[in-house]
Protein backbone atom coordinates (compact mmCIF):
# COMPACT_ATOMS: atom_id res chain seq x y z
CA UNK A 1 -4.99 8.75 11.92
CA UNK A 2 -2.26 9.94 9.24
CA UNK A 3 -2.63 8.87 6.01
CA UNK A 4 -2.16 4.65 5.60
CA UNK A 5 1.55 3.91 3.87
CA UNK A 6 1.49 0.00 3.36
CA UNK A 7 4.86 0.55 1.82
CA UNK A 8 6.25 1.35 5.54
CA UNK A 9 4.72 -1.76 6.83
CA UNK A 10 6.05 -3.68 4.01
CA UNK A 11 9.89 -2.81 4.39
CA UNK A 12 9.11 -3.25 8.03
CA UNK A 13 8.64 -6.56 7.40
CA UNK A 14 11.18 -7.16 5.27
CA UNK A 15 13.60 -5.53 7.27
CA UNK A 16 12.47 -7.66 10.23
CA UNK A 17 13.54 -10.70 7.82
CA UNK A 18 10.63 -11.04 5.80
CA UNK A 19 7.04 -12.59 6.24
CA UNK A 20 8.25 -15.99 7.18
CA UNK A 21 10.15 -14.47 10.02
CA UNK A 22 7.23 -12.20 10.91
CA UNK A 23 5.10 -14.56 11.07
CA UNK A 24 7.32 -17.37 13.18
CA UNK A 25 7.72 -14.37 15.45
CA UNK A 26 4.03 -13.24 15.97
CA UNK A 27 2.52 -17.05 15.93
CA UNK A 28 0.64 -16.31 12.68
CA UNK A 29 0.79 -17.97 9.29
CA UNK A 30 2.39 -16.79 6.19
CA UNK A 31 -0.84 -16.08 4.27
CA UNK A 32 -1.81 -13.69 7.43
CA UNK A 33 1.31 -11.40 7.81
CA UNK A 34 1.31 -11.55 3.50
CA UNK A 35 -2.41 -9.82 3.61
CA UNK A 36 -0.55 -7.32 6.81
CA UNK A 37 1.33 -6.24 3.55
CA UNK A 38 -1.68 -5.70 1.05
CA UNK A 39 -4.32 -4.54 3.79
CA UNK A 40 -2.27 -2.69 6.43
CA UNK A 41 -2.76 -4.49 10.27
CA UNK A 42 -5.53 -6.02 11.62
CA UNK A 43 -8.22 -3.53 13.68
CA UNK A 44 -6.64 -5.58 16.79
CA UNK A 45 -3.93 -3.81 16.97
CA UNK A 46 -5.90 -0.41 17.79
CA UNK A 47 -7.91 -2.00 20.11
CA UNK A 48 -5.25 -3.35 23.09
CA UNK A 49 -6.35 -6.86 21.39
CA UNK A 50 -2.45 -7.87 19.91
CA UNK A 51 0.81 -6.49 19.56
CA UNK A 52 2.13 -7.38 16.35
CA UNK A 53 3.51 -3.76 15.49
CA UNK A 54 5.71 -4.37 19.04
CA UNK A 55 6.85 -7.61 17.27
CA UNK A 56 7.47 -6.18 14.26
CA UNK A 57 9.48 -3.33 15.29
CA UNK A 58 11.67 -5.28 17.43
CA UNK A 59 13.47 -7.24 15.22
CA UNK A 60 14.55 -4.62 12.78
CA UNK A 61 15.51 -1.04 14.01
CA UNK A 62 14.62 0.98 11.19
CA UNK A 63 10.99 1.69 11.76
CA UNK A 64 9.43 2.32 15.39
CA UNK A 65 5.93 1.05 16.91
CA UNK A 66 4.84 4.63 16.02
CA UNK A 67 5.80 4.14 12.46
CA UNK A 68 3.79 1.26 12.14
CA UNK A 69 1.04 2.32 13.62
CA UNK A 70 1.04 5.71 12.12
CA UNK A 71 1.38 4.16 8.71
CA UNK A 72 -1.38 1.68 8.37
CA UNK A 73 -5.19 1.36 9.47
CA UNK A 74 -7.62 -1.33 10.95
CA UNK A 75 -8.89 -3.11 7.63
């Protein structure tokens, strides 16, 4: 996996509208999608298990579910 760049995730998310958006939009709280920001996304999201990174990516069209997955690792 390429090096992790939390900094891609975060202006993911706040291009997407920030973490309150993010996390109406992926059914997770505010704490959760703030720790996305610190730690990178979950280990789920390598595994099949969620999707969040497809969530993410659709509602702001600078970064791609490539970007976001090539950016950050499984805490």
């Amino acid at each position: 996996m390429p090096p992790m760049s939390k900094s891609t995730l975060k202006q993911a998310i706040s291009e997407a509208g920030g973490i309150k958006a993010v996390s109406l939009a992926t059914g997770k709280s505010y704490e959760a999608v703030r720790k996305w920001t610190k730690n990178g996304l979950p280990r789920t999201e390598w595994t099949g298990e969620t999707q969040y990174s497809v969530v993410i990516a659709s509602l702001q069209n600078q970064y791609t579910v490539d970007d976001l997955l090539g950016s950050t690792r499984a805490a």
